[in-house]
C-alpha atoms as a PDB file:
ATOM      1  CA  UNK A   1      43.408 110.478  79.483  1.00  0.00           C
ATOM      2  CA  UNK A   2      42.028 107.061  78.545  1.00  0.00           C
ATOM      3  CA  UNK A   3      39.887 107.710  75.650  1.00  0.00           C
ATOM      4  CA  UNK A   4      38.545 104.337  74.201  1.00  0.00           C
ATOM      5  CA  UNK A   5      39.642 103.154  70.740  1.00  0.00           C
ATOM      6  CA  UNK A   6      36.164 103.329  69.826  1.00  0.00           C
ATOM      7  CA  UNK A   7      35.506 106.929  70.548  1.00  0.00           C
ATOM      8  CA  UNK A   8      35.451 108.740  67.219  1.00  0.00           C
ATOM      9  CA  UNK A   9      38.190 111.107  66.153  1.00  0.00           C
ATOM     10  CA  UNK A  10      37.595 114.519  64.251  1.00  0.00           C
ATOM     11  CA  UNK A  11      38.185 113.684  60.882  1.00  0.00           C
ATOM     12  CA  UNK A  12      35.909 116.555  59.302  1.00  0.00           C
ATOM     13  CA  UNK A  13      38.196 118.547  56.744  1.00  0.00           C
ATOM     14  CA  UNK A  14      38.633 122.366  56.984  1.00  0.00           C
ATOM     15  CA  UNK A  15      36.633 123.954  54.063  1.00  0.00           C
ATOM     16  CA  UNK A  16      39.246 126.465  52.464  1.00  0.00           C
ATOM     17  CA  UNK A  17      38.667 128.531  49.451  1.00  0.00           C
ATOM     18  CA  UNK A  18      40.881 128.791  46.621  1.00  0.00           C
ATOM     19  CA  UNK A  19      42.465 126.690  43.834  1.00  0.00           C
ATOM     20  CA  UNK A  20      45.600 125.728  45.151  1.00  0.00           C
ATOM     21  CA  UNK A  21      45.686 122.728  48.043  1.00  0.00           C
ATOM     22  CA  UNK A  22      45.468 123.553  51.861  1.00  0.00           C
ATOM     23  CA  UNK A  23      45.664 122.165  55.253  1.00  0.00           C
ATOM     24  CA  UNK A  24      44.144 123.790  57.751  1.00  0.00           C
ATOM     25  CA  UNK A  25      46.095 123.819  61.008  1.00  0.00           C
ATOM     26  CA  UNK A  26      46.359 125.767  63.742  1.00  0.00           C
ATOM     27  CA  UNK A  27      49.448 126.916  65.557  1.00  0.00           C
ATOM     28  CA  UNK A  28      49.720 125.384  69.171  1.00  0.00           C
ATOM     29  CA  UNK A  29      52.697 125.727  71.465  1.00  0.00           C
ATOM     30  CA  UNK A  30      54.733 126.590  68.518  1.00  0.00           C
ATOM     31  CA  UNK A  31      53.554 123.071  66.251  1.00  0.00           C
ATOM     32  CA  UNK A  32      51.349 123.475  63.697  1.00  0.00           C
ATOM     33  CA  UNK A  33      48.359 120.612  64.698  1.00  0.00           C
ATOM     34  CA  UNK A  34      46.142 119.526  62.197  1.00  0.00           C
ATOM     35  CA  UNK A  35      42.647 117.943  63.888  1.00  0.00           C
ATOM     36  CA  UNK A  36      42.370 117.406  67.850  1.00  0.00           C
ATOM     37  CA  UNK A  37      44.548 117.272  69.945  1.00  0.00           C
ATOM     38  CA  UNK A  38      44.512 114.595  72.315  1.00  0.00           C
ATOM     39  CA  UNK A  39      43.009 117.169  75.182  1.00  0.00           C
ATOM     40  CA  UNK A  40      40.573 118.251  72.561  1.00  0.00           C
ATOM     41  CA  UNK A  41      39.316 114.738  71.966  1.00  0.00           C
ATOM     42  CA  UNK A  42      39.414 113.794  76.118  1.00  0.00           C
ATOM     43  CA  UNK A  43      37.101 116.876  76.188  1.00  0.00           C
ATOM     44  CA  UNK A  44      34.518 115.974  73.694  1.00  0.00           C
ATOM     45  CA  UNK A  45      35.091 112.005  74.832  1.00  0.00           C
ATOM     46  CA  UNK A  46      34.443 113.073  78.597  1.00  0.00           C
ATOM     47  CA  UNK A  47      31.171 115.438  77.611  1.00  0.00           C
ATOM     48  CA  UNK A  48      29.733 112.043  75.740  1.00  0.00           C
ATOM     49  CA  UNK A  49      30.657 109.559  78.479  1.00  0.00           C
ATOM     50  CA  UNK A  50      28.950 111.810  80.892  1.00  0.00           C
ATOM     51  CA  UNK A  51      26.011 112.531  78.443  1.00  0.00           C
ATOM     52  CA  UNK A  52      25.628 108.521  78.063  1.00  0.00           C
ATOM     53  CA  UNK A  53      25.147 108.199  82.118  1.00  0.00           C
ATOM     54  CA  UNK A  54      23.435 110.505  82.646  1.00  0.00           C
ATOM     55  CA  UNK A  55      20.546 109.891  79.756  1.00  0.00           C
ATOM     56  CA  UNK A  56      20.460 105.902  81.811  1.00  0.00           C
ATOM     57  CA  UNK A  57      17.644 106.800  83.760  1.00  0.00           C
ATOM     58  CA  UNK A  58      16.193 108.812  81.174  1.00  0.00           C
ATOM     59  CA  UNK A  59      15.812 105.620  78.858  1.00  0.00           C
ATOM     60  CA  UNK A  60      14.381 103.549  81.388  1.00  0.00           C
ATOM     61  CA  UNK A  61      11.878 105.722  82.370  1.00  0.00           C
ATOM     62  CA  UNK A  62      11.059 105.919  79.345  1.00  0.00           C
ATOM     63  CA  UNK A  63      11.099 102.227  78.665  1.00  0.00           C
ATOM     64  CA  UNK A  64       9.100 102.397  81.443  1.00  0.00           C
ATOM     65  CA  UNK A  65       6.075 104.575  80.380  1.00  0.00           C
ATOM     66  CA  UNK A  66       6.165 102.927  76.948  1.00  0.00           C
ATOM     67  CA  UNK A  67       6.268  99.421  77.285  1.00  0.00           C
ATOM     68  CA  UNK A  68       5.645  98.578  74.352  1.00  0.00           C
ATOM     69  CA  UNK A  69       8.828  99.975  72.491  1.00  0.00           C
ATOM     70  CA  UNK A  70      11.754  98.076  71.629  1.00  0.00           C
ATOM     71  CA  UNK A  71      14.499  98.927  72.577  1.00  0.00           C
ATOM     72  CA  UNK A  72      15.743 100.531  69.716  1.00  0.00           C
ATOM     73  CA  UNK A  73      12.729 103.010  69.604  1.00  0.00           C
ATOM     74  CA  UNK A  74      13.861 103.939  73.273  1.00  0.00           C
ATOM     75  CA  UNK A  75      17.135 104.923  71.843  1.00  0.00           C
ATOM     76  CA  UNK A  76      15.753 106.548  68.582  1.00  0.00           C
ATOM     77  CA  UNK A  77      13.436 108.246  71.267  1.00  0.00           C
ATOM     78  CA  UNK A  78      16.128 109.758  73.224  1.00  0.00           C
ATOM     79  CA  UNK A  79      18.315 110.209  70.121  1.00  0.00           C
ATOM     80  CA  UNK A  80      15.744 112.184  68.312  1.00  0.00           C
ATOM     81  CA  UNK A  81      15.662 114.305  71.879  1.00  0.00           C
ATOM     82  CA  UNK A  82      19.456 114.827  71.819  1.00  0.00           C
ATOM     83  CA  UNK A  83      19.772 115.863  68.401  1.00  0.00           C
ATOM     84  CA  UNK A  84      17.382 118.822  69.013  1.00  0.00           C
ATOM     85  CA  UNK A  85      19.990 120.236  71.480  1.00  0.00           C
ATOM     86  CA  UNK A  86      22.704 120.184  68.940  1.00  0.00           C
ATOM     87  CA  UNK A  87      25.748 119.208  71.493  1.00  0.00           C
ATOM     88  CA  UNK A  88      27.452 116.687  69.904  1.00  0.00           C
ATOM     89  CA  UNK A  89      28.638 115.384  66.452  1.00  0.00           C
ATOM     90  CA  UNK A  90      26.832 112.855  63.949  1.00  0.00           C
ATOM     91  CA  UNK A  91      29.784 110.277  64.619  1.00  0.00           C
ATOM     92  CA  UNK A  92      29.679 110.916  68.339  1.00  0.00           C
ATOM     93  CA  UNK A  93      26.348 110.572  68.619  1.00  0.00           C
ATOM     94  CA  UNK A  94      25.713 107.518  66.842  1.00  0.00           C
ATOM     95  CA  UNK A  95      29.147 106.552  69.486  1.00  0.00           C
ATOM     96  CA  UNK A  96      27.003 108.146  72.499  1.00  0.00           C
ATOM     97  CA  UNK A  97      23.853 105.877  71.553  1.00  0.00           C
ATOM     98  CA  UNK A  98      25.716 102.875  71.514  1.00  0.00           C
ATOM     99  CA  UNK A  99      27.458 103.452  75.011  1.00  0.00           C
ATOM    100  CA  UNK A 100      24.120 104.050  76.251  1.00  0.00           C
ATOM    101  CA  UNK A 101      22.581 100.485  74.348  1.00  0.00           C
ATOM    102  CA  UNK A 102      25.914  98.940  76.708  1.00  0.00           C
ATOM    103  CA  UNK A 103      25.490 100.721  79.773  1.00  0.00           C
ATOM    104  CA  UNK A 104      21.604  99.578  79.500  1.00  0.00           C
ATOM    105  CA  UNK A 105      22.547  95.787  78.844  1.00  0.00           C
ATOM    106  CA  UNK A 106      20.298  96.503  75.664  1.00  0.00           C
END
């Protein structure tokens, strides 16, 4: 499970009522884990590696039918697509976007 240092890691806090301090964890294997685990994060790594391929024709045809975009309006293009689906994070998609610029050579 090779997940690149870049790859983004869930950092989002647990929203728990109340007036006294909390950490939300959840009980795994008999351990109390607080954020992914490192299967969780291979999971949600692997779904925006595969994402990221697969959208490399995508941009190019698209590059392709609009010549005149830049680059970056390609990628706002397909981003703007991707975010109406809803599958991954902010912080993996702006992650997911920029393995797609590399893959590219953009």
């Amino acid at each position: 499970m090779n997940v690149p240092d870049d790859f983004p890691r869930d950092v989002t806090p647990a929203s728990l009522s109340g007036a006294q301090m909390k950490l939300a964890g959840r009980l795994i294997d008999g351990k109390f884990v607080v954020g992914q685990t490192p299967e969780e994060r291979f999971e949600r790594w692997d779904l925006c590696e595969d994402l990221a391929q697969q959208l490399v024709p995508k941009a190019q045809a698209d590059a392709a039918k609009y010549p005149g975009n830049t680059p970056d309006v390609t990628l706002q293009r397909v981003r703007n697509g991707l975010q109406r689906k809803g599958w991954v994070s902010v912080v993996e998609m702006d992650w997911l976007i920029e393995r797609l610029r590399t893959l590219l050579g953009w």
